[in-house]
Protein backbone atom coordinates (compact mmCIF):
# COMPACT_ATOMS: atom_id res chain seq x y z
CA UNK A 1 -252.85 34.72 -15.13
CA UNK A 2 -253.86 36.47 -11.89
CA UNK A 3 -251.67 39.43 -10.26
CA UNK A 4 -250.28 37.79 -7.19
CA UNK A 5 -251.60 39.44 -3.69
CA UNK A 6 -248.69 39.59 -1.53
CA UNK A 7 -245.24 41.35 -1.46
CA UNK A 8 -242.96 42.54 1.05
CA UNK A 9 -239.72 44.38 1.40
CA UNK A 10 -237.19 44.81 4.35
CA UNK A 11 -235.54 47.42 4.93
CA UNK A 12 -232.53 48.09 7.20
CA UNK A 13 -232.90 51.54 8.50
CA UNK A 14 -229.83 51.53 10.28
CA UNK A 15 -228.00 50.85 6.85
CA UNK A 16 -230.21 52.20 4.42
CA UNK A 17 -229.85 49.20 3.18
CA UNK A 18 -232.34 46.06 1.45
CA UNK A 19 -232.10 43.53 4.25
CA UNK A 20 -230.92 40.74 2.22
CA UNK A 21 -231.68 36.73 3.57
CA UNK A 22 -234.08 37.36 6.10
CA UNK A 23 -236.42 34.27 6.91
CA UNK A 24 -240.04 34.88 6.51
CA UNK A 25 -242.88 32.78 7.53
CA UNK A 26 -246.39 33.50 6.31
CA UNK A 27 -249.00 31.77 8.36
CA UNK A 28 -252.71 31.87 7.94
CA UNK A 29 -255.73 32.09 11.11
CA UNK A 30 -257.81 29.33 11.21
CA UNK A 31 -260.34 29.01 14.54
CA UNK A 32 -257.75 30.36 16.56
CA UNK A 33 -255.08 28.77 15.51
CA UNK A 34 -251.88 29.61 12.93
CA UNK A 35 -251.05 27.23 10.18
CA UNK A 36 -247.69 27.78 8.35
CA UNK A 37 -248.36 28.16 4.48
CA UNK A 38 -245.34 29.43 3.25
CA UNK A 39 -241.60 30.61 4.06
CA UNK A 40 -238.93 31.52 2.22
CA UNK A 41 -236.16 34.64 2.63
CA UNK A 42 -235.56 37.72 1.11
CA UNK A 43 -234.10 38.43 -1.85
CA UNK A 44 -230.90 40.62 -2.69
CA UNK A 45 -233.27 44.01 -2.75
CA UNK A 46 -235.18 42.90 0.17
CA UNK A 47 -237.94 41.72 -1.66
CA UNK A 48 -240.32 38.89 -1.29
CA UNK A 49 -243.36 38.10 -4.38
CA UNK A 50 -245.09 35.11 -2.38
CA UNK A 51 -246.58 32.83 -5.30
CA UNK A 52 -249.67 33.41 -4.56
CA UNK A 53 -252.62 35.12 -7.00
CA UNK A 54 -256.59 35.69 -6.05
CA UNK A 55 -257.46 32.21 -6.71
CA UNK A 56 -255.24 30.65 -4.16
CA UNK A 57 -254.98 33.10 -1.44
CA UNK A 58 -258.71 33.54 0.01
CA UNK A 59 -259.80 36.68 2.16
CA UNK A 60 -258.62 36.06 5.40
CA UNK A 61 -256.24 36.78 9.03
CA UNK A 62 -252.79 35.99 7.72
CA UNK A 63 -249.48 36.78 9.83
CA UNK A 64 -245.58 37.02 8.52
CA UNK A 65 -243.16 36.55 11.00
CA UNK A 66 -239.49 37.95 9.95
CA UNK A 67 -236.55 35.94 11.67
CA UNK A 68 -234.94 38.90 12.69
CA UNK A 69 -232.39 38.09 15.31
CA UNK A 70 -230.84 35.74 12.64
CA UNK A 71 -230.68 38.45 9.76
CA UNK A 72 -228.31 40.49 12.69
CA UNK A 73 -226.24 37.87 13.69
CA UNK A 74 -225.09 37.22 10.21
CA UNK A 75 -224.69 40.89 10.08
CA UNK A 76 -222.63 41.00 13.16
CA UNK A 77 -224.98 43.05 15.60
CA UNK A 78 -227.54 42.78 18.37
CA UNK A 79 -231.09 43.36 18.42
CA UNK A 80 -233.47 43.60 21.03
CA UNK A 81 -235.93 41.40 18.41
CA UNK A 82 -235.85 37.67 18.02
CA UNK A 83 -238.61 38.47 15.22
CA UNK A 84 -241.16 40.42 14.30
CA UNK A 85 -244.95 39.42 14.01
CA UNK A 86 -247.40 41.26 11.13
CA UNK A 87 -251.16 40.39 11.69
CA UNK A 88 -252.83 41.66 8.97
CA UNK A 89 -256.70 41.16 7.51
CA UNK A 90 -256.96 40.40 3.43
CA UNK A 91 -260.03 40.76 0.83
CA UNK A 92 -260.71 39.36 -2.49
CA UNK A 93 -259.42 41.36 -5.61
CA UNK A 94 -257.05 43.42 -3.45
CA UNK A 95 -252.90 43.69 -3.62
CA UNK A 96 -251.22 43.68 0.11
CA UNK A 97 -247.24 45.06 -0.06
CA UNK A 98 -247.02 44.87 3.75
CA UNK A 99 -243.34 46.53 4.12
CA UNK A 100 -241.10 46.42 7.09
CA UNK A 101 -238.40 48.89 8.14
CA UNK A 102 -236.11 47.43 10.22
CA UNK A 103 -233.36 48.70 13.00
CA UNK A 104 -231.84 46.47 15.22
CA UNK A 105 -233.80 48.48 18.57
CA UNK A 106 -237.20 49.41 16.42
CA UNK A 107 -239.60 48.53 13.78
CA UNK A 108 -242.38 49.82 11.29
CA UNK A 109 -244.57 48.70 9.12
CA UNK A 110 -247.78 50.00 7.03
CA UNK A 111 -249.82 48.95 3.75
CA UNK A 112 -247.70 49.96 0.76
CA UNK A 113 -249.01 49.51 -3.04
């Protein structure tokens, strides 16, 4: 069985916290347009393995948008973010853990392992 290719984790900043039940949408470029492939939300550690290994997820412009607006209203607070948008380029063979940290006024994000 193939390693799968894409992971992420949330986490709330402002807490230092695992931002548990946030709504993620991965998309994937085609032309230059965004189809949705996948969503689901994150888990009770902030975690998301998408079900995905090297034969089913080809090189390519793939996006995750995080419902963010609806993770803080659950919580009780504001945020200046409806959502967050990660554009991000893959290639065969590789492992993306594409990580957000998460405040409700700020955001970052890199390429974890």
């Amino acid at each position: 069985m193939s390693r799968p290719v894409l992971s992420t984790h949330v986490l709330d900043t402002s807490t230092g916290k695992p931002a548990f039940g946030v709504f993620v949408e991965l998309y994937k470029k085609k032309d230059d347009s965004w189809t949705l492939w996948h969503n689901t939300v994150t888990s009770s550690d902030g975690r998301i393995q998408f079900p995905f290994t090297k034969d089913s997820m080809a090189a390519g412009t793939y996006k995750l948008k995080f419902k963010i607006e609806d993770y803080y209203k659950q919580n009780n607070k504001e945020t200046l973010y409806p959502y967050v948008e990660i554009v991000f380029n893959t290639k065969d063979d590789e492992h993306y853990h594409i990580p957000l940290l998460l405040t409700p006024y700020g955001y970052s994000t890199y390429r974890g392992s």
